[in-house]
Protein backbone atom coordinates (compact mmCIF):
# COMPACT_ATOMS: atom_id res chain seq x y z
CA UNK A 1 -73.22 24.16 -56.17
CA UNK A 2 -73.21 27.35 -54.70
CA UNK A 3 -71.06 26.62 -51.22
CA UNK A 4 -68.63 24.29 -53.04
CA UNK A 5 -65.78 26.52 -52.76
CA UNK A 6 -66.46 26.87 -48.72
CA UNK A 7 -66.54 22.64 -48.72
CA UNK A 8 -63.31 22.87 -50.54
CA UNK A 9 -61.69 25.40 -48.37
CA UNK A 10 -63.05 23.85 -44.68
CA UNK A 11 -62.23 20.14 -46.19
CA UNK A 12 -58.42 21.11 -47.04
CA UNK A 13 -58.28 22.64 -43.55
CA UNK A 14 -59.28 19.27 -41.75
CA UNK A 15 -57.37 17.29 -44.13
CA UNK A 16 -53.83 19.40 -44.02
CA UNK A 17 -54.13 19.44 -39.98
CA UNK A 18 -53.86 15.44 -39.78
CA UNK A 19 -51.36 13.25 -40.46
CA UNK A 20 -50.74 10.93 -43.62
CA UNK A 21 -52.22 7.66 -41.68
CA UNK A 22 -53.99 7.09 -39.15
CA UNK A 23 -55.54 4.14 -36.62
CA UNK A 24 -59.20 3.14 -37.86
CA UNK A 25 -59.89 0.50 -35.54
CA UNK A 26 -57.52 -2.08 -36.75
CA UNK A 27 -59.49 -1.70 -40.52
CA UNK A 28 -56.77 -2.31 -43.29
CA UNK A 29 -54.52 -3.71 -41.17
CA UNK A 30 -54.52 -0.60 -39.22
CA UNK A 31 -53.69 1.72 -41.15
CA UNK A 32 -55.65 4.48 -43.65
CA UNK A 33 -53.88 6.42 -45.79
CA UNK A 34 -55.61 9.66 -46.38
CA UNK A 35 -55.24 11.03 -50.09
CA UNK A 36 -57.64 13.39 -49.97
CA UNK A 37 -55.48 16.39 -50.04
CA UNK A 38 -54.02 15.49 -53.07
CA UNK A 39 -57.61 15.42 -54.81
CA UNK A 40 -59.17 18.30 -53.06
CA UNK A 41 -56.33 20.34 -54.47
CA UNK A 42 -56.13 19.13 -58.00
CA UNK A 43 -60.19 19.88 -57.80
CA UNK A 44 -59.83 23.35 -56.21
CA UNK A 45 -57.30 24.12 -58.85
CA UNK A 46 -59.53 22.95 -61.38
CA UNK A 47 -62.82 24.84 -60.16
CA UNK A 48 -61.10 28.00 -59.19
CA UNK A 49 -59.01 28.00 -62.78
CA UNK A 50 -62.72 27.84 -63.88
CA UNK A 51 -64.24 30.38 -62.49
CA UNK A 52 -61.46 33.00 -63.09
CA UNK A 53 -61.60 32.25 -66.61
CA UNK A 54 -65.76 32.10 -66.65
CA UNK A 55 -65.93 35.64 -64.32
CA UNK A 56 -62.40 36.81 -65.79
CA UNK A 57 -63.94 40.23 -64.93
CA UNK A 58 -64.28 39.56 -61.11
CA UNK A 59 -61.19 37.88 -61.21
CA UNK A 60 -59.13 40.42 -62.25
CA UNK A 61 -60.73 42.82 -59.71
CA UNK A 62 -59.73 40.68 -56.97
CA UNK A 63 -56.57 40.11 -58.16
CA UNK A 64 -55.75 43.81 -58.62
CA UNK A 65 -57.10 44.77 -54.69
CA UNK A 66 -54.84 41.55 -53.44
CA UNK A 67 -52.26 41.96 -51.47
CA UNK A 68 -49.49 42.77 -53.87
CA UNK A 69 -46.80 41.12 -51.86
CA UNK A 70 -48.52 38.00 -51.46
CA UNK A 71 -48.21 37.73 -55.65
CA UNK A 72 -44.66 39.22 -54.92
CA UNK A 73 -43.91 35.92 -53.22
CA UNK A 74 -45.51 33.26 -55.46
CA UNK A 75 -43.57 34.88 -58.55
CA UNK A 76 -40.17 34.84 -56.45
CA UNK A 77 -40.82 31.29 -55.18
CA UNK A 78 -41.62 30.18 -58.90
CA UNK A 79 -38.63 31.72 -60.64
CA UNK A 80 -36.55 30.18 -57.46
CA UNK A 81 -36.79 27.15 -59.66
CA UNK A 82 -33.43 28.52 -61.81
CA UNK A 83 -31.14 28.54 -58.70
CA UNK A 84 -32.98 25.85 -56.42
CA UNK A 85 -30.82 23.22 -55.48
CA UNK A 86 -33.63 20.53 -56.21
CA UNK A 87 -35.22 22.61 -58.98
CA UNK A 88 -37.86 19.16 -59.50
CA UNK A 89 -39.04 19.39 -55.95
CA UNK A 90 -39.42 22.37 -56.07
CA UNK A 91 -41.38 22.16 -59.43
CA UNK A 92 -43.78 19.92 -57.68
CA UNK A 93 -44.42 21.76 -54.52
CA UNK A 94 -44.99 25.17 -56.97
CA UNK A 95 -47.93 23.02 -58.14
CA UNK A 96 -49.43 22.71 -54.93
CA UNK A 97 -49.04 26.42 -54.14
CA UNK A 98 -50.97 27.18 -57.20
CA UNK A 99 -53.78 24.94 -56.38
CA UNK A 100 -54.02 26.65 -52.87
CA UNK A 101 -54.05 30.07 -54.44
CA UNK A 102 -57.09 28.83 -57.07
CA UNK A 103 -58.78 27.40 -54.08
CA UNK A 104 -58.54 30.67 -52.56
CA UNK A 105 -59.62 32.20 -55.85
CA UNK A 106 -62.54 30.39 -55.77
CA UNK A 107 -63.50 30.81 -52.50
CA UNK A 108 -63.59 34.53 -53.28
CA UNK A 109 -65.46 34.54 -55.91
CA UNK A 110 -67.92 31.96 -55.73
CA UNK A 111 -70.75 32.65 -53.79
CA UNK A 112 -69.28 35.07 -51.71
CA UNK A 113 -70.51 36.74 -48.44
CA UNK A 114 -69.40 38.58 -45.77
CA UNK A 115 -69.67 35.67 -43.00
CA UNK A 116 -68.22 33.48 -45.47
CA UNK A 117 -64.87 33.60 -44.09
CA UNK A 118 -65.51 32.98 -40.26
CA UNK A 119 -68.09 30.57 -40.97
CA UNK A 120 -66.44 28.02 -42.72
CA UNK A 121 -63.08 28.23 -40.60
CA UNK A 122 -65.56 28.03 -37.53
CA UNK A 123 -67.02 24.89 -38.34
CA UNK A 124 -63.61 23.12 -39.73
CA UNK A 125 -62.01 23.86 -36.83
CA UNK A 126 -65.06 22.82 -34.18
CA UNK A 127 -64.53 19.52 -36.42
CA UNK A 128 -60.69 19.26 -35.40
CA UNK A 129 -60.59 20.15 -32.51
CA UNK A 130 -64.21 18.07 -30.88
CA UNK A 131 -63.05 15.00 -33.12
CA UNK A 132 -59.49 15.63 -31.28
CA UNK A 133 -61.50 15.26 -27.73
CA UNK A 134 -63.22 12.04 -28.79
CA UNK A 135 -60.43 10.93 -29.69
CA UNK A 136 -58.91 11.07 -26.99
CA UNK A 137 -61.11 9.27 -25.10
CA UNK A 138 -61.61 6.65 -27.40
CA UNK A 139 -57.79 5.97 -27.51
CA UNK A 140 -55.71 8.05 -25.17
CA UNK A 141 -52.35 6.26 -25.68
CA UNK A 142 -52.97 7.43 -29.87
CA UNK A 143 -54.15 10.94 -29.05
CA UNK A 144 -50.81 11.87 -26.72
CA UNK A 145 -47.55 13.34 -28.10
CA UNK A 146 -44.86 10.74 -28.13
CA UNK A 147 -42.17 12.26 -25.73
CA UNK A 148 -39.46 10.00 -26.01
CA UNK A 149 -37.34 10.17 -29.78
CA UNK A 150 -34.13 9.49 -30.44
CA UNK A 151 -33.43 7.96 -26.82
CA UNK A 152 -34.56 11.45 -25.46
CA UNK A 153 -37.66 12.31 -23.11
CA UNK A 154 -39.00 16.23 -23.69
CA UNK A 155 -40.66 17.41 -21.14
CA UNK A 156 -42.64 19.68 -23.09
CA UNK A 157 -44.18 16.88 -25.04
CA UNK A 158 -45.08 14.61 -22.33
CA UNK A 159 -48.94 14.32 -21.87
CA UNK A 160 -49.48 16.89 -24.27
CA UNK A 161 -52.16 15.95 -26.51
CA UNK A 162 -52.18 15.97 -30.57
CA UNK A 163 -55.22 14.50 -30.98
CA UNK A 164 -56.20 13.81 -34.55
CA UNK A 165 -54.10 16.34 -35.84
CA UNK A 166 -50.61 16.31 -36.86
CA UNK A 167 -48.64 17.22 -33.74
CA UNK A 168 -49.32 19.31 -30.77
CA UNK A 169 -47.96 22.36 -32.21
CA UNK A 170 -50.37 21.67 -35.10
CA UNK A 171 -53.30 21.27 -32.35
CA UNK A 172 -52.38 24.24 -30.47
CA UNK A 173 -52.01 26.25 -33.41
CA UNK A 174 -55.67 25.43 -34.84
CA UNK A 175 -57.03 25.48 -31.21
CA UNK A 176 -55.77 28.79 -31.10
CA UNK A 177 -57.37 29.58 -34.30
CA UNK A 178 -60.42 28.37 -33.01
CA UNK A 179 -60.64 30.37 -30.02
CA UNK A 180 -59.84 33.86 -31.56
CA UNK A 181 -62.96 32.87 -34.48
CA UNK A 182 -65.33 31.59 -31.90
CA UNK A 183 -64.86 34.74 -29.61
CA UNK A 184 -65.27 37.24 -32.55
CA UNK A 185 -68.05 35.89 -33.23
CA UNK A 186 -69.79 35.75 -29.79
CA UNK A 187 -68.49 39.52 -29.19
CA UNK A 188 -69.82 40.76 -32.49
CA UNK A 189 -72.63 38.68 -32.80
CA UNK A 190 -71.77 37.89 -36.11
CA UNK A 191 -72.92 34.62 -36.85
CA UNK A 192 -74.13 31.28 -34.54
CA UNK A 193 -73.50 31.94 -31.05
CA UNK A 194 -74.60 28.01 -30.08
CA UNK A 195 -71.87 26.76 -32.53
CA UNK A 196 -69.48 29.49 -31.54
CA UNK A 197 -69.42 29.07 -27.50
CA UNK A 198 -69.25 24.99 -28.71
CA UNK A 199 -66.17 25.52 -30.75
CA UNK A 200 -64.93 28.17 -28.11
CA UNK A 201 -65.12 25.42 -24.99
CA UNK A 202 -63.15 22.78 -27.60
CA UNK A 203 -60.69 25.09 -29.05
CA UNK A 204 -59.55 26.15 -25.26
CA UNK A 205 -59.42 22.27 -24.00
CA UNK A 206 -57.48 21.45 -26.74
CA UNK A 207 -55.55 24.65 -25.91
CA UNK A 208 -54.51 23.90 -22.51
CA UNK A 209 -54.14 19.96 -23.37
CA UNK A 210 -51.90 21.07 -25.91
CA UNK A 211 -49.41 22.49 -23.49
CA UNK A 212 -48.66 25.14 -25.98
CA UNK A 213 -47.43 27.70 -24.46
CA UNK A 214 -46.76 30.35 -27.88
CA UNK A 215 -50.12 29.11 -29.00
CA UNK A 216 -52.05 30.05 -25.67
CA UNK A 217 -50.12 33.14 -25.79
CA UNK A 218 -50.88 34.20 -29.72
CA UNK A 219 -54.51 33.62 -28.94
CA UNK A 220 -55.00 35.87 -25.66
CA UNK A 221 -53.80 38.89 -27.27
CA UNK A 222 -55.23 38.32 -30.48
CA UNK A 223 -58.52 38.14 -28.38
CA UNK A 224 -57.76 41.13 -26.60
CA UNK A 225 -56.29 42.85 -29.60
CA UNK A 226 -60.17 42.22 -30.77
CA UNK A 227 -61.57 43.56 -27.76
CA UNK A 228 -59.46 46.64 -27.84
CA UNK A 229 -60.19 47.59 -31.52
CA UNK A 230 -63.76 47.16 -31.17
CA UNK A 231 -64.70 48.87 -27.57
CA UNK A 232 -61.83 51.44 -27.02
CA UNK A 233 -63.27 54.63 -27.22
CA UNK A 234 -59.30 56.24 -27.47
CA UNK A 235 -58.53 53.88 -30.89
CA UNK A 236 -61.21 55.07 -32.81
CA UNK A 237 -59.77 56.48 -35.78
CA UNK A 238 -57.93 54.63 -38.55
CA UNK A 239 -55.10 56.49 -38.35
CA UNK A 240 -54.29 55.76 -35.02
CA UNK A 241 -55.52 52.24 -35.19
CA UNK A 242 -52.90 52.04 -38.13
CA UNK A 243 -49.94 53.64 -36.52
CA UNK A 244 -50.53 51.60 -33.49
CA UNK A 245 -50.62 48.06 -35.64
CA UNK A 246 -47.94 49.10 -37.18
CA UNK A 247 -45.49 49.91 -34.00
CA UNK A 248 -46.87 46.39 -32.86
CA UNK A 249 -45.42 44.72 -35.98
CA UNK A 250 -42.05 46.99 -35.74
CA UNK A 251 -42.00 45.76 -31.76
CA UNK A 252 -42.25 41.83 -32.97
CA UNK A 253 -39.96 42.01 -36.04
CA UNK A 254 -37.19 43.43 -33.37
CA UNK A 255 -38.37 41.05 -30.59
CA UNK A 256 -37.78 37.91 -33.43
CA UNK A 257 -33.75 39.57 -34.13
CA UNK A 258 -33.62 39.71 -30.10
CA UNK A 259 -34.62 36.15 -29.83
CA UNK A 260 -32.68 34.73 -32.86
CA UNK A 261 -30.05 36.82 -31.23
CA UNK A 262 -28.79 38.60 -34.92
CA UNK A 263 -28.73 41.66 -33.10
CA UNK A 264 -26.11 42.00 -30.20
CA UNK A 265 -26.86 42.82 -26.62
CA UNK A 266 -30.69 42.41 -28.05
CA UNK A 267 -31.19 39.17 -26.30
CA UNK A 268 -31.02 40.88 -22.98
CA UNK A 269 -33.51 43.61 -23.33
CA UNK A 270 -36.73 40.64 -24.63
CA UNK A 271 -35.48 38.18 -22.35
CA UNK A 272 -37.98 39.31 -19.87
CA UNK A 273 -40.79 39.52 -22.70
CA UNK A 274 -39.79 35.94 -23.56
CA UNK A 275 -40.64 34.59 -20.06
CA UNK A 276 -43.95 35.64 -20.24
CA UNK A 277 -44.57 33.05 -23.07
CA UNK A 278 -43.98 30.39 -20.87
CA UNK A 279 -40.35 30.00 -22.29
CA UNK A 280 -37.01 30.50 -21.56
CA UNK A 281 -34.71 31.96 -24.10
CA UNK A 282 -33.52 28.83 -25.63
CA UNK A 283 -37.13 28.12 -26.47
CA UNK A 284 -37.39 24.38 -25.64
CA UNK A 285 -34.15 23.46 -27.17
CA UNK A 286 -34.91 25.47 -30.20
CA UNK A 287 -31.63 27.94 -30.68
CA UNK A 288 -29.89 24.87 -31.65
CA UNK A 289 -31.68 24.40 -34.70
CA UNK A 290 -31.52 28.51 -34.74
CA UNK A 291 -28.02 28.24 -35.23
CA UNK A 292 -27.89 25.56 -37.42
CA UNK A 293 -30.16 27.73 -39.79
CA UNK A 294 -28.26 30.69 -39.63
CA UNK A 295 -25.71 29.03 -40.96
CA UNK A 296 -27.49 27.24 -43.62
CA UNK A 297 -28.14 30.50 -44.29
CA UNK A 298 -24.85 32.19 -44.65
CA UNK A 299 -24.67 30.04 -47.46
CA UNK A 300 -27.07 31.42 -49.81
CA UNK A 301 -28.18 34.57 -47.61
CA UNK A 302 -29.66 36.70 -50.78
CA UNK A 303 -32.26 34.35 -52.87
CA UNK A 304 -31.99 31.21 -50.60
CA UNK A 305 -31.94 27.88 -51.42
CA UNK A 306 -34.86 27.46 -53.25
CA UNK A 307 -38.79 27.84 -52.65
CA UNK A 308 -39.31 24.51 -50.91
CA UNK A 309 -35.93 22.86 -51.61
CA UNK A 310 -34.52 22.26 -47.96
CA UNK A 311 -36.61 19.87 -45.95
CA UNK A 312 -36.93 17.46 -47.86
CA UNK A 313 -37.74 14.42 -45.15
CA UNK A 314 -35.35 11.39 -44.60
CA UNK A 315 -33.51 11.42 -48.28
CA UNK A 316 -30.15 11.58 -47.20
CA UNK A 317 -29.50 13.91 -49.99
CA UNK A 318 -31.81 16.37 -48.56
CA UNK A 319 -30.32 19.59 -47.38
CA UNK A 320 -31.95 19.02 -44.04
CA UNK A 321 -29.79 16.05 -43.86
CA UNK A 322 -27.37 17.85 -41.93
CA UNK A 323 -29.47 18.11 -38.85
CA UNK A 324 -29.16 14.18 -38.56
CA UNK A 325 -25.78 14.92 -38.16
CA UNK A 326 -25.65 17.46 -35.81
CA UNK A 327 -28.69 16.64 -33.69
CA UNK A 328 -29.29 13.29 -34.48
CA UNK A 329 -33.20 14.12 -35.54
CA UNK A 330 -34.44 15.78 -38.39
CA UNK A 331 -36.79 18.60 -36.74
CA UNK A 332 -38.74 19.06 -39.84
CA UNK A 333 -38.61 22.64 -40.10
CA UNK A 334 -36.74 25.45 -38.17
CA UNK A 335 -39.49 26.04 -35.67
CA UNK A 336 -39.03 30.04 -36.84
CA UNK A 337 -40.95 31.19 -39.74
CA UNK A 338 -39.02 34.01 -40.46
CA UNK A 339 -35.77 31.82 -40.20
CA UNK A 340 -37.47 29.37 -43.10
CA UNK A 341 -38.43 32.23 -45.45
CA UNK A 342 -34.97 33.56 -45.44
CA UNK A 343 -33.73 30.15 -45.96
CA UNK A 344 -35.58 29.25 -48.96
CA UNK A 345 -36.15 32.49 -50.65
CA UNK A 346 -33.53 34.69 -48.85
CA UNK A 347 -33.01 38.34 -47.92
CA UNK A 348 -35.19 39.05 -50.81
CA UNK A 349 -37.88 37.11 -49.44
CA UNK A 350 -37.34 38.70 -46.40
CA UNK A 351 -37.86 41.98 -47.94
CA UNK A 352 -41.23 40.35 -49.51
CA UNK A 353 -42.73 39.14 -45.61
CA UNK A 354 -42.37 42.34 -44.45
CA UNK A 355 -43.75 44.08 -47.07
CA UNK A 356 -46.95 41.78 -46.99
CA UNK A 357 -47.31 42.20 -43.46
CA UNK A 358 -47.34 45.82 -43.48
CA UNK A 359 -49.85 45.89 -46.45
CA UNK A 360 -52.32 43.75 -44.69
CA UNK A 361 -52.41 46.29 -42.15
CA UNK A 362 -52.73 48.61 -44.23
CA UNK A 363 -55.99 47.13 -46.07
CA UNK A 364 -57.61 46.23 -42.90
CA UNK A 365 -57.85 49.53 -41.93
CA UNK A 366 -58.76 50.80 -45.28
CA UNK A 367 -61.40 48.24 -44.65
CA UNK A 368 -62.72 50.07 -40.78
CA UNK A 369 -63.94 53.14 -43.24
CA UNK A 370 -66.65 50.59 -43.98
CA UNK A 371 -67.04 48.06 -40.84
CA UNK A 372 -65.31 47.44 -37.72
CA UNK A 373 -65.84 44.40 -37.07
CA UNK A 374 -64.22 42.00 -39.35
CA UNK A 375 -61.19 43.98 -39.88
CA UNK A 376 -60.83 43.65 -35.88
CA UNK A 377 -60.70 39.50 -36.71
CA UNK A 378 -57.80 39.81 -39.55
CA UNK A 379 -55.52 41.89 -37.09
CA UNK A 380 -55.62 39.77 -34.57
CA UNK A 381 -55.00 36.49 -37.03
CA UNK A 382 -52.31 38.66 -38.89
CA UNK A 383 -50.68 39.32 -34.60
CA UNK A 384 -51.31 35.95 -33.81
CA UNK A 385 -49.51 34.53 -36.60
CA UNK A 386 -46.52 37.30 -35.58
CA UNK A 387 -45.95 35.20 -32.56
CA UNK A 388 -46.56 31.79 -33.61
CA UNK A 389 -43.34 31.77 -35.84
CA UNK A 390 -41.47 32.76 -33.26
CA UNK A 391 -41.38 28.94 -32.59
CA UNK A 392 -43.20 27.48 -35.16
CA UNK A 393 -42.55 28.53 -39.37
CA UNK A 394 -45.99 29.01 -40.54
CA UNK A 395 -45.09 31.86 -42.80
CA UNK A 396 -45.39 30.79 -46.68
CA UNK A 397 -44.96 26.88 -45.25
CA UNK A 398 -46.89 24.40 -47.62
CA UNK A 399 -46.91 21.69 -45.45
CA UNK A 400 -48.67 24.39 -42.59
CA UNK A 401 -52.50 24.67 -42.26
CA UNK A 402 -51.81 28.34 -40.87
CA UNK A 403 -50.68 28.82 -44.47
CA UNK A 404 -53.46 28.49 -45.89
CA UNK A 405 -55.88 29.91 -43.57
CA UNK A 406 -54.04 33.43 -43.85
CA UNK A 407 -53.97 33.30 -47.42
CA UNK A 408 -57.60 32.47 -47.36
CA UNK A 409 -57.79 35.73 -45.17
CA UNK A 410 -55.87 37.73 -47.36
CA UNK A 411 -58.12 37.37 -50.08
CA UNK A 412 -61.54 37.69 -48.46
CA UNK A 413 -59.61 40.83 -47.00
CA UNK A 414 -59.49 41.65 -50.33
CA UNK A 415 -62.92 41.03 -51.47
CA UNK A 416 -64.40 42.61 -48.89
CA UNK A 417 -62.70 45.60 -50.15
CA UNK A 418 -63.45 45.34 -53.21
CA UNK A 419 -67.20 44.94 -52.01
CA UNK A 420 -66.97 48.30 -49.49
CA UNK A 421 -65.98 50.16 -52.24
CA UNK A 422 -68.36 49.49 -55.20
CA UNK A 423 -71.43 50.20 -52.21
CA UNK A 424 -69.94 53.13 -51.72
CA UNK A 425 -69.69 54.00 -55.27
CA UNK A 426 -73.24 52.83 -56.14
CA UNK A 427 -74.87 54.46 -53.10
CA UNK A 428 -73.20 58.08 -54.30
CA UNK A 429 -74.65 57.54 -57.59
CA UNK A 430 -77.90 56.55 -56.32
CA UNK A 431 -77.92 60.08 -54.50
CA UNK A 432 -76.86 61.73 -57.19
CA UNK A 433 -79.56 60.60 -59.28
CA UNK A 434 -81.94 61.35 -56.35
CA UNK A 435 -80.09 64.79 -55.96
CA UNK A 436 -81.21 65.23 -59.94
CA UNK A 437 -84.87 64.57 -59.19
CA UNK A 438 -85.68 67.03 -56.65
CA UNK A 439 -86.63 69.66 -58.87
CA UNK A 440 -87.34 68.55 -62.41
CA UNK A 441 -88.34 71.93 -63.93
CA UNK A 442 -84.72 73.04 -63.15
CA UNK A 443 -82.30 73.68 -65.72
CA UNK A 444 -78.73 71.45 -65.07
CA UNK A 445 -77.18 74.46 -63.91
CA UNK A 446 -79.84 75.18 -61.65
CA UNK A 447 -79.70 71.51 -59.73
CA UNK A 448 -75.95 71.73 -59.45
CA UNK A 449 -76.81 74.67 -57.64
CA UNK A 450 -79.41 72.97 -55.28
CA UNK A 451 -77.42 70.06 -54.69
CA UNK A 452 -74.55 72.75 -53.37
CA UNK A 453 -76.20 75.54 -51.58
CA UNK A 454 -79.09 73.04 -49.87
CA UNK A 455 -76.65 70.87 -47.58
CA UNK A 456 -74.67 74.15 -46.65
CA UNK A 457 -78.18 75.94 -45.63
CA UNK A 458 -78.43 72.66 -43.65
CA UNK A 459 -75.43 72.87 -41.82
CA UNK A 460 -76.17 76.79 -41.34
C-alpha cells in the first residue's frame, strides 16, 4: 500500500495525543481502553525494519544525510541501560524509541513526496483538534481540565479545555502545531487551502480554549518566523538566514539558564521577556518542580539517571516518588525539556540537544539552495519547540507527541536533502551530455573547449 507509512505516522499522532481511556457513551461500562499505540508501533517497527532491509540502499542514504545528533542520542540513551537506575524500564521504553525511529524510517522511504510531510500532520491534527470541538459540545463537563487536585484549585486550569487529548498542554501544543502547518500552507500554497483554513479556524479555537499561554506564544512567532523567511527581501541569503537562526537559538538557550535561574543575576535581565508569555517568572508554580530537578540532578549531573528511568508513575519506588513528598502530586514530568534531558541522560546529553539543534539549522538552510519554502516550515517547528520546553519537556520525551512529530521532521528534512541533491546532480549531467552533443564532428578536446569559451562569450 503505497501511503501506509503516512496512515502509520498520522494514526500514532492521534493515538499518542489522547489519553489511555476514555468515555464512549457509557459502552463497556464506560470505559475504552485504547491499545492501539502499542500495535501501531510494533507494526511500524515491523514495516519500516522491512523496508530498510528490502531498499538497504536508500536506507543507508538517509541514514548517512540524518541528523547525526539525533543517532548521537538514541546510542547514548541505549547504552544508558549500564548505569540506569531501572535498567528494565528502561529496556522497555528503548523498544518503543526504536519503533518510532522505524516508523520514521518508513515514512521516509516509502512512497515519499515532498508534501508528504505537511499533509499527513495537517490532516491528523484537523482530526484532534475538530474531534476536540465536538467533543466538547457533546460533553463539556469531560472535555474541561480538572482544576481542583490534591485539595488545590489552579487557576490556570480552570475552564481550559483538553478536549480529547491528553491534557491542555497536550491540546495547546498540537493546536499550536496545527496552526503553524495550516498557515504554511495557505501562504505557500502548498497543498489544500479548503482543508488548511478548516484546520487553521480549529487549531486557533482550541488554541485560545486551551488557555495556553507558551503554546499561543510558540505558534505566533513560528508563524511570523515563516512570514519573515519567505517575504523579507533583507534575509535573502543563506548565510544570513543561518547566522540569524542561529543567534535566535543562542538568545533561547540563555533565556532557558535565565529562567531556570543557573545563571546569577540572569533572572533579572528575561524577566521582562518572560511577561510577554503571559507568565510570571515562577511560571504557574513551575520553579518548584525546577528546583526539585536541579537537585535530582546534582546527583548524577554527567550521564543522568538513565534514558527514561525517572518518572516512572505512582510506583513508590520510582525516582519521581520524591515529588509526592515534597509537593504532594507527582507532576509527571519537569515541565522543562531541557531540565528532563539533563536528568536522564545528563551533561552529556546536554551536549547532544544542542548539537542537534544547531545541525537542524544548519540542514534547513542547506536545504533554501534548493526551495524556500519548506525549509521556512522546519524553522519555525524547530523555534516553536525552543519555547515550548520552556514549560513543557517535549525534547526526546516518549510519552510526548511533539517527539515524534520533530523526529518525523528531522528525517523528511533529511530526505528532502537527499532528494535536492541527486536533481542537482542528475540535471548537471544531463547538461553535460547536452553540452557533448552540440557539435558532434568535434574532437573531445575541441567540446571541452566549446563548453568553456561559449558561456564566457555569453556573458561578454
Amino acid at each position: 500500500m503505497p501511503r501506509l507509512s503516512a496512515l502509520f505516522a498520522g494514526a500514532l499522532i492521534a493515538v499518542m495525543s489522547m489519553p489511555q481511556s476514555i468515555n464512549l457513551l457509557g459502552l463497556a461500562g464506560g470505559e475504552l481502553i485504547i491499545s492501539l499505540a502499542p500495535l501501531l508501533l510494533t507494526c511500524g517497527f515491523l514495516f519500516g525494519l522491512k523496508a530498510s532491509l528490502q531498499q538497504f540502499g536508500q536506507f543507508h542514504q538517509i541514514l548517512g544525510t540524518t541528523n547525526r545528533y539525533l543517532l548521537v542520542f538514541i546510542l547514548l540513551a541505549t547504552v544508558s541501560v549500564v548505569w540506569s537506575e531501572f535498567a528494565l524500564v528502561t529496556t522497555y521504553r528503548l523498544y518503543r524509541l526504536y519503533a518510532l525511529f522505524f516508523v520514521c524510517i518508513y515514512f521516509s522511504i516509502n512512497s515519499w513526496d515532498p508534501h508528504k510531510f505537511s499533509s499527513t500532520l495537517q490532516g491528523a491534527l484537523l482530526f484532534l483538534t475538530f474531534s476536540s470541538i465536538i467533543f466538547f459540545f457533546l460533553s463539556p463537563i469531560d472535555a474541561v481540565q480538572e482544576s481542583l487536585i490534591a485539595g488545590h484549585v489552579y487557576p490556570e486550569l480552570v475552564d481550559a479545555w483538553r478536549g480529547v487529548t491528553l491534557h491542555k498542554n497536550t491540546l495547546g501544543a498540537v493546536a499550536s502545531t496545527a496552526v503553524i502547518i495550516c498557515f504554511h500552507t495557505l501562504y505557500t500554497r502548498s497543498g489544500s487551502r479548503f482543508f488548511a483554513s478548516i484546520g487553521l479556524i480549529c487549531g486557533l479555537i482550541c488554541l485560545i480554549k486551551a488557555r495556553s499561554s507558551t503554546s499561543l506564544f510558540a505558534a505566533f512567532f513560528a508563524i511570523a518566523l515563516i512570514a519573515l523567511i519567505l517575504k523579507s527581501p533583507s534575509i535573502e541569503k543563506r548565510r544570513t538566514i543561518r547566522v540569524y537562526s542561529f543567534i535566535l537559538v543562542v538568545f533561547f538557550l540563555i533565556y532557558s539558564l535565565g529562567v531556570l535561574n543557573i545563571v546569577p543575576g540572569l533572572a533579572a535581565i528575561v524577566e521582562p521577556l518572560v511577561a510577554l508569555t503571559g507568565k510570571d517568572m515562577t511560571f504557574s508554580g513551575r520553579t518548584v518542580i525546577w528546583g526539585i530537578m536541579k537537585d535530582e540532578i546534582s546527583k548524577h549531573p554527567f550521564l543522568g539517571i538513565g534514558y527514561a528511568a525517572f518518572w516512572l508513575g505512582n510506583d513508590p519506588l520510582s525516582p519521581s516518588a520524591i515529588f509526592k513528598i515534597r509537593m504532594y502530586i507527582d507532576p509527571g514530568e519537569a515541565h522543562n525539556g531541557y531540565l528532563d534531558v539533563i536528568n536522564e541522560l545528563g551533561f552529556i546529553g546536554a551536549i547532544a540537544l544542542i548539537g542537534y539543534l544547531f545541525t537542524f539549522i544548519r540542514q534547513a538552510v542547506q536545504l533554501m539552495a534548493f526551495d524556500r519554502k519548506k525549509p521556512a516550515l522546519f524553522i519555525a517547528l524547530l523555534f516553536a519547540e525552543l519555547i515550548a520546553n520552556m514549560s513543557e519537556a517535549h525534547w526526546w520525551n516518549l510519552a510526548n507527541v511533539n517527539f515524534l512529530i520533530m523526529t518525523l521532521a528531522t528525517f523528511d528534512l533529511s530526505r528532502s536533502l537527499l532528494d535536492a541533491r541527486r536533481r542537482k546532480i542528475n540535471s548537471n549531467a544531463r547538461h553535460t551530455t547536452q553540452s557533448d552533443t552540440i557539435r558532434p564532428g568535434l574532437s573531445p578536446g575541441d567540446r571541452l573547449n566549446v563548453r568553456t569559451i561559449a558561456p564566457q562569450r555569453k556573458k561578454q
